[in-house]
C-alpha atoms as a PDB file:
ATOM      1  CA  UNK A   1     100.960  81.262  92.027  1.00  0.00           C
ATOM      2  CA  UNK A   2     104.301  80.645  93.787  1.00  0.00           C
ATOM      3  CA  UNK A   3     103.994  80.011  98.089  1.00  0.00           C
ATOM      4  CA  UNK A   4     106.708  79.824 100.815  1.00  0.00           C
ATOM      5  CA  UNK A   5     110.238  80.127  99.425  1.00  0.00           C
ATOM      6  CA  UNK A   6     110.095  79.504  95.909  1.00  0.00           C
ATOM      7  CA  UNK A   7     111.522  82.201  94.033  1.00  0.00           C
ATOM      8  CA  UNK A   8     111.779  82.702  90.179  1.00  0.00           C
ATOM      9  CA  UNK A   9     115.552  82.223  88.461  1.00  0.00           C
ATOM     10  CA  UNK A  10     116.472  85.733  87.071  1.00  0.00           C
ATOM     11  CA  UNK A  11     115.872  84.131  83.615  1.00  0.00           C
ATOM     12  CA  UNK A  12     112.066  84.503  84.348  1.00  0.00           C
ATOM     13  CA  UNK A  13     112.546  87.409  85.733  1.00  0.00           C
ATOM     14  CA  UNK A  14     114.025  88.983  82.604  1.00  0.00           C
ATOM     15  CA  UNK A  15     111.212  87.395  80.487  1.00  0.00           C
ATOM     16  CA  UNK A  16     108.524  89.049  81.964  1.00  0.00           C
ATOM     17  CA  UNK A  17     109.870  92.528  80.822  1.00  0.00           C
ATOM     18  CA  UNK A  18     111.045  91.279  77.632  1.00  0.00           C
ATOM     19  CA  UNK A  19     107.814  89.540  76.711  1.00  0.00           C
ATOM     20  CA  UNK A  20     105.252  91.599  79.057  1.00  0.00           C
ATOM     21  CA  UNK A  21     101.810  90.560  79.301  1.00  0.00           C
ATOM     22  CA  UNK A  22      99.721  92.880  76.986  1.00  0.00           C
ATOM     23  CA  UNK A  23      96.713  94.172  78.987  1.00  0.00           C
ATOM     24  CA  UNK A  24      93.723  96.777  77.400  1.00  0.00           C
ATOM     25  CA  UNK A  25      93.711  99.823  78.362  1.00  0.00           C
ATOM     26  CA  UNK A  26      90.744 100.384  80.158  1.00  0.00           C
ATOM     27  CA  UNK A  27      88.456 103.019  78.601  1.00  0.00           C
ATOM     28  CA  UNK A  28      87.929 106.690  80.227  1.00  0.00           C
ATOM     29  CA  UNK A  29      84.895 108.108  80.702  1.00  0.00           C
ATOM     30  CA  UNK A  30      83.738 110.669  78.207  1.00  0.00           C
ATOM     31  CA  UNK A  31      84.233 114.591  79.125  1.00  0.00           C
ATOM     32  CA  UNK A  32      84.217 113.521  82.843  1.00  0.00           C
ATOM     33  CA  UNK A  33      86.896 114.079  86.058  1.00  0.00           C
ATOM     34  CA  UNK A  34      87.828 110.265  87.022  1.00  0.00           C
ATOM     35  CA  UNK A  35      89.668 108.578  89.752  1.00  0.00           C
ATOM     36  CA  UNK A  36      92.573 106.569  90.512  1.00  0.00           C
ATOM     37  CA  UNK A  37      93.049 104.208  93.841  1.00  0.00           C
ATOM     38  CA  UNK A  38      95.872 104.309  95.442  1.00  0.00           C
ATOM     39  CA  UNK A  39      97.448 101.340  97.768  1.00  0.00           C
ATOM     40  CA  UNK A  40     101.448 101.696  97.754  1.00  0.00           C
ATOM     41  CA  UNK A  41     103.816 104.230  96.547  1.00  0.00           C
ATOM     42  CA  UNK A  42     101.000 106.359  94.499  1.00  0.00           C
ATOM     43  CA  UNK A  43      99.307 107.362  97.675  1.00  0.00           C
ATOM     44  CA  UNK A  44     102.918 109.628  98.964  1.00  0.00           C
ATOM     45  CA  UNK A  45     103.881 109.798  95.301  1.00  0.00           C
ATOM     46  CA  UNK A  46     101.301 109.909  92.720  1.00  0.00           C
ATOM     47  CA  UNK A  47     103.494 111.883  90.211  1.00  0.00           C
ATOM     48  CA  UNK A  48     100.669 113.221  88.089  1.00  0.00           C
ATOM     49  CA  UNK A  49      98.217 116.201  88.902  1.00  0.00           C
ATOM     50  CA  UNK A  50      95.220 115.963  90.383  1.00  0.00           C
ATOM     51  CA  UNK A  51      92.172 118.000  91.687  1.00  0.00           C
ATOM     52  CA  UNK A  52      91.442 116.364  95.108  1.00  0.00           C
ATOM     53  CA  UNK A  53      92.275 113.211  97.232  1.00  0.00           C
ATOM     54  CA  UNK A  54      90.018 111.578 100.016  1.00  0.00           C
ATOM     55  CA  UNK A  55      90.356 108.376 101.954  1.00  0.00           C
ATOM     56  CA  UNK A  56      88.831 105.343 100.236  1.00  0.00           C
ATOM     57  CA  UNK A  57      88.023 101.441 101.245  1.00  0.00           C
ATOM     58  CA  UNK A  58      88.352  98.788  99.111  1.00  0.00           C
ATOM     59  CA  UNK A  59      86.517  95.907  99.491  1.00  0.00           C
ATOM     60  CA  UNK A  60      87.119  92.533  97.811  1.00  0.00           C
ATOM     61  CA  UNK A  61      91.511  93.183  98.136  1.00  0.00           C
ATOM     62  CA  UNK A  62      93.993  93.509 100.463  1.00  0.00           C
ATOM     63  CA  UNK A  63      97.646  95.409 100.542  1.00  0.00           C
ATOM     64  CA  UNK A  64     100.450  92.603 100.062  1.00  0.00           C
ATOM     65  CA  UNK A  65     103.477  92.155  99.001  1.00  0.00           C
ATOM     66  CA  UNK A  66     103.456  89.984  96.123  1.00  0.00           C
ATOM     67  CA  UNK A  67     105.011  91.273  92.953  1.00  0.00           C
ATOM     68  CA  UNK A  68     109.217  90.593  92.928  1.00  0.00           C
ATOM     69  CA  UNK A  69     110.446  93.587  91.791  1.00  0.00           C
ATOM     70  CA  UNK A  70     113.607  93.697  89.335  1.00  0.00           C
ATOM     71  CA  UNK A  71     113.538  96.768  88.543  1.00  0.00           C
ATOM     72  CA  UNK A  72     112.382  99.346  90.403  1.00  0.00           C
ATOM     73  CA  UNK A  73     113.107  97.479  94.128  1.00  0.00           C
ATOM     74  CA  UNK A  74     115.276  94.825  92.752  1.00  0.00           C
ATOM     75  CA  UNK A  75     117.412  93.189  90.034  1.00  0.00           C
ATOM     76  CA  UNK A  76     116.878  89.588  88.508  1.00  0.00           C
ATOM     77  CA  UNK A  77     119.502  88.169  90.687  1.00  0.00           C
ATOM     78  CA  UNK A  78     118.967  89.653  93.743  1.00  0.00           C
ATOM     79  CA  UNK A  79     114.525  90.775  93.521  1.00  0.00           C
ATOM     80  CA  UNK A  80     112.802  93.061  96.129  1.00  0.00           C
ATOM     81  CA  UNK A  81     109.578  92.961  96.259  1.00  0.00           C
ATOM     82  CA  UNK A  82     106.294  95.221  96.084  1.00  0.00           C
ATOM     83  CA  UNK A  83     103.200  95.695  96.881  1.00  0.00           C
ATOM     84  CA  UNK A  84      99.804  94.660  95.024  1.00  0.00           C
ATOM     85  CA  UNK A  85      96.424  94.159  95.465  1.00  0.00           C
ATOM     86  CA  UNK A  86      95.374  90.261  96.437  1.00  0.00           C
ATOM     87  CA  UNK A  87      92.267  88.552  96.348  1.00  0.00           C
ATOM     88  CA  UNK A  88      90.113  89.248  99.742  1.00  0.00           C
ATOM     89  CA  UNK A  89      89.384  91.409 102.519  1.00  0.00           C
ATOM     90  CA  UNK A  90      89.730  95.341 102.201  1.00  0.00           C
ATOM     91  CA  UNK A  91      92.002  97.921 101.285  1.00  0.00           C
ATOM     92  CA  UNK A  92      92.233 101.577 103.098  1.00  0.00           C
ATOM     93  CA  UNK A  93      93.732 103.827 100.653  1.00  0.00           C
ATOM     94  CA  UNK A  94      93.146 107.220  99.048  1.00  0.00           C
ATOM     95  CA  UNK A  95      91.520 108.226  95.186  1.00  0.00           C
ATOM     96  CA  UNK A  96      93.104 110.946  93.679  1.00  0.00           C
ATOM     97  CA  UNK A  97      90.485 112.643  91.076  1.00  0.00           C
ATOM     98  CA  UNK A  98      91.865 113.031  87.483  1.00  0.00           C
ATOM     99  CA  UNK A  99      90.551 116.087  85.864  1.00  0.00           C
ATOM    100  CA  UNK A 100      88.939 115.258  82.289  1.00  0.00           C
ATOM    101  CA  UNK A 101      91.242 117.066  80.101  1.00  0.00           C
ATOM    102  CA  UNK A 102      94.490 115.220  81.973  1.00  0.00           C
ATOM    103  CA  UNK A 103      92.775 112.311  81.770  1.00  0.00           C
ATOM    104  CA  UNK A 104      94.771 110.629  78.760  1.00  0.00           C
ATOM    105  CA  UNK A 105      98.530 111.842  79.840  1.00  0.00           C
ATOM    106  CA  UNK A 106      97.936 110.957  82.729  1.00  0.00           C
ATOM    107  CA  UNK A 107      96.554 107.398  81.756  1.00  0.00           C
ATOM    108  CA  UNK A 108      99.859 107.417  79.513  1.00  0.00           C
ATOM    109  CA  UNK A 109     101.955 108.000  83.039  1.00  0.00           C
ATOM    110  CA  UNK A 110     100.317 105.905  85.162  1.00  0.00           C
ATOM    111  CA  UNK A 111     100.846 102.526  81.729  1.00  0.00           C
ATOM    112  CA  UNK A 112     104.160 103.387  81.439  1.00  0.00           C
ATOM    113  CA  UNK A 113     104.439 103.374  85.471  1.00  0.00           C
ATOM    114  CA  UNK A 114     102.747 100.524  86.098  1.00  0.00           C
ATOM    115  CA  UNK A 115     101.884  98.428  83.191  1.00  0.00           C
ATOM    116  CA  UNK A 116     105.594  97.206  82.017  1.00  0.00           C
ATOM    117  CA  UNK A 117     105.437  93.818  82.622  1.00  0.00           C
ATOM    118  CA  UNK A 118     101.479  93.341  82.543  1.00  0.00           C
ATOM    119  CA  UNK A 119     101.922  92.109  86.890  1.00  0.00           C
ATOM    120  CA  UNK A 120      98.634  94.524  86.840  1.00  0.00           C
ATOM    121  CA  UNK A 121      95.148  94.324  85.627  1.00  0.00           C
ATOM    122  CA  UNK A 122      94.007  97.796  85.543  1.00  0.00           C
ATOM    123  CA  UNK A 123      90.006  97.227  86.894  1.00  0.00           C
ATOM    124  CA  UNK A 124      87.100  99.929  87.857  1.00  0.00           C
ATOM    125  CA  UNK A 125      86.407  99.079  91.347  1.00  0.00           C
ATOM    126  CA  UNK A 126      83.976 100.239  93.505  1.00  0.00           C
ATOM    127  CA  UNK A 127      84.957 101.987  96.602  1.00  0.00           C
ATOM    128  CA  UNK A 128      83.912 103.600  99.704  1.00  0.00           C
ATOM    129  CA  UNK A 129      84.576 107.277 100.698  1.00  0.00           C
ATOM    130  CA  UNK A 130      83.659 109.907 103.282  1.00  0.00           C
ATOM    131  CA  UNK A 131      81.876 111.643 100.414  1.00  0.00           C
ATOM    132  CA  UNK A 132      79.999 108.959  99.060  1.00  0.00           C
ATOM    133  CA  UNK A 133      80.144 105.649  96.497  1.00  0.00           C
ATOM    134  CA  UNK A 134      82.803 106.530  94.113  1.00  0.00           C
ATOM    135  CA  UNK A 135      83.978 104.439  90.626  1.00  0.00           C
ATOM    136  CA  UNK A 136      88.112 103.973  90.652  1.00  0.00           C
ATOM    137  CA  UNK A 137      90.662 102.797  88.473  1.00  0.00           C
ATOM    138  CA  UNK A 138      92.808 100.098  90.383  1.00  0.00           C
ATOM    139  CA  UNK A 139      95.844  97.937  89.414  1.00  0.00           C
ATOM    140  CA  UNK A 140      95.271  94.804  90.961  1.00  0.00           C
ATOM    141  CA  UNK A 141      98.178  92.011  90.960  1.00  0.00           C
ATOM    142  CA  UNK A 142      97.368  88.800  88.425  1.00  0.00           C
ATOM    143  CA  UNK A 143      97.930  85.783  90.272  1.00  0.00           C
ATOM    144  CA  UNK A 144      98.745  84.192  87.034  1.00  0.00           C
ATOM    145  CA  UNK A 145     101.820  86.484  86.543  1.00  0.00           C
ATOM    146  CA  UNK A 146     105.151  84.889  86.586  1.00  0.00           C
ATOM    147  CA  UNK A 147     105.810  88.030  88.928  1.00  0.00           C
ATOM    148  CA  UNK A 148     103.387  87.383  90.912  1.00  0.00           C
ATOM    149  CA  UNK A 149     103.966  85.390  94.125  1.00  0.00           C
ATOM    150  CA  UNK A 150     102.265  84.501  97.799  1.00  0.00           C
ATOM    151  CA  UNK A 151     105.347  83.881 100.588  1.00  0.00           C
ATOM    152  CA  UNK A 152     105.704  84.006 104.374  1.00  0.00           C
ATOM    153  CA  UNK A 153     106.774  86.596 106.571  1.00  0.00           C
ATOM    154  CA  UNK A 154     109.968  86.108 106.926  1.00  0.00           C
ATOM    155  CA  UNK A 155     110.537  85.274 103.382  1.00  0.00           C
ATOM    156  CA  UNK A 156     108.969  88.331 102.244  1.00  0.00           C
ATOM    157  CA  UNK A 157     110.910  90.465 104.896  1.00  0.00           C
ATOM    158  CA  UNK A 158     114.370  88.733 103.211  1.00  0.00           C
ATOM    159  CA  UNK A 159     113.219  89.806 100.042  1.00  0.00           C
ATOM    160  CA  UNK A 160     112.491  93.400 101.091  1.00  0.00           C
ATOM    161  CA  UNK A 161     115.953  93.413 103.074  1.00  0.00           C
ATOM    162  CA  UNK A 162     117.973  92.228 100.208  1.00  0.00           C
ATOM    163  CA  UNK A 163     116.211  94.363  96.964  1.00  0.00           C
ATOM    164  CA  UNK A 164     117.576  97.645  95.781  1.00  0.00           C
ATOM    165  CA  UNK A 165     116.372  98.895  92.497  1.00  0.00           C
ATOM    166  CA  UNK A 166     116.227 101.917  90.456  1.00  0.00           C
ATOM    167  CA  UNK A 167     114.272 103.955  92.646  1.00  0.00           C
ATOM    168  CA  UNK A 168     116.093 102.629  96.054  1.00  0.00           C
ATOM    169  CA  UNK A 169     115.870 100.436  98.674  1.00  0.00           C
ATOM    170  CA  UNK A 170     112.749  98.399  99.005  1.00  0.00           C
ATOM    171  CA  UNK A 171     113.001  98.478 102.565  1.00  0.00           C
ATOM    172  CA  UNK A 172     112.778 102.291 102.195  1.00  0.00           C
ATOM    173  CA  UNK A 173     109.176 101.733  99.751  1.00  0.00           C
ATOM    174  CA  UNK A 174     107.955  99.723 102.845  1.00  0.00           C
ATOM    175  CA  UNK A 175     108.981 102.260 105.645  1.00  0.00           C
ATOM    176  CA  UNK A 176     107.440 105.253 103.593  1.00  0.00           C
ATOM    177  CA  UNK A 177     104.418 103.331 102.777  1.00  0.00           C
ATOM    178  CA  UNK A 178     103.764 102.598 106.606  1.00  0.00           C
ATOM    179  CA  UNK A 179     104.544 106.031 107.638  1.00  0.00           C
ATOM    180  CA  UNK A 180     102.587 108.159 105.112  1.00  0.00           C
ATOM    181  CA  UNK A 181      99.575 105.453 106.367  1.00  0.00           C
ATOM    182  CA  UNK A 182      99.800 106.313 109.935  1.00  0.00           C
ATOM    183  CA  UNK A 183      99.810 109.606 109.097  1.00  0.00           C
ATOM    184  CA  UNK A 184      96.657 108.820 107.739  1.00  0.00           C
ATOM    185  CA  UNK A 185      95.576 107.139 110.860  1.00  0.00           C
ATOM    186  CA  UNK A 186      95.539 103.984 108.993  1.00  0.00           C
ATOM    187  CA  UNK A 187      97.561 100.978 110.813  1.00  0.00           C
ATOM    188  CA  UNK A 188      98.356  98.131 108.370  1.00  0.00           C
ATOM    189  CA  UNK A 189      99.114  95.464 110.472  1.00  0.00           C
ATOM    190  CA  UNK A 190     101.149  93.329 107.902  1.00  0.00           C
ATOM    191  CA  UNK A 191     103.110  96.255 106.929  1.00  0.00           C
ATOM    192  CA  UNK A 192     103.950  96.745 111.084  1.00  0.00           C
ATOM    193  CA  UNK A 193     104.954  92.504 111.327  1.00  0.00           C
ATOM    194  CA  UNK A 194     107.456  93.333 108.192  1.00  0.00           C
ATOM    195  CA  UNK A 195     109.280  96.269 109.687  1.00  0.00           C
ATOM    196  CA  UNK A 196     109.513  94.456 113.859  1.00  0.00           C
ATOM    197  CA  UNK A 197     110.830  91.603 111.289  1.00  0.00           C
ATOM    198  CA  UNK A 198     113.511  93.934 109.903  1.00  0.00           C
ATOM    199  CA  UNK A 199     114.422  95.531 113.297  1.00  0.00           C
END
């Protein structure tokens, strides 16, 4: 695990996506709807179909930024970062339900989404809902990754200000992230420290 300013040379970058970490796929349950927690970008842009969403807490992780991105926030030279989930605390988030007979495209989407590099371990967590108990798949951030990393404030607001990837600023991931949470009525306060950093 990488702390304060220590950032990977591109080189390292590169060689996590050349020479990803292979992870299992986790198994689906038989003939049944499942569900899939959502922390970051898949709560206001999940990109598969789904049959319902509710509000879910995570216990056991908390929302960070601590992947570099070189890809979809960043490049090798110049990495964004985004978020994961770390050891400790709790997680607000939502679960989107996966109807059965979706349930291997969209496992397909959400490995070819998430799973390039192998920065994920894709676990079933337990997690707390308004409707009860409920069993969800979660991609949680490996500490061991060479992607992974745990830096300060303003280190991690440099990296946000300075990464622009494939799918846009990361600045913008971390401003629509915030937003579509307060719309939930959920106030992250890291997120909130981040952007008065970036004013």
């Amino acid at each position: 695990m990488r702390h304060c300013n220590s950032i990977p040379d591109p080189d390292t970058l590169v060689r996590s996506f050349t020479e990803p970490v292979r992870r299992e796929r986790p198994a689906l349950p038989a003939d049944r709807d499942w569900w899939v927690f959502g922390y970051g970008s898949l709560m206001w842009d999940p990109g598969f179909p789904f049959g319902e969403a509710h509000m879910a807490l995570l216990r056991g992780f908390h929302r960070r930024f601590c992947v570099y991105s070189f890809r979809y926030r960043g490049t090798p030279e110049q990495p964004g970062l985004v978020l994961g989930l770390a050891p400790g605390g709790s997680c607000r988030g939502m679960i989107f339900r996966v109807v059965a007979e979706q349930g291997g495209a969209v496992l397909d989407y959400l490995w070819e989404r998430e799973m390039v590099t192998g920065v994920y371990r894709p676990l079933w967590l337990p997690v707390e809902t308004p409707e009860g108990p409920r069993q969800a798949l979660a991609f949680v951030a490996d500490p061991k990754h060479d992607q992974y990393c745990r830096l300060d404030p303003s280190s991690t607001a440099a990296l946000i200000r300075q990464g622009i990837g494939q799918r846009g600023p990361c600045l913008d991931y971390l401003i629509n992230t915030d937003r579509h949470l307060r719309e939930l009525g959920i106030h992250d306060r890291m997120l909130g420290q981040l952007i008065s950093l970036l004013e």
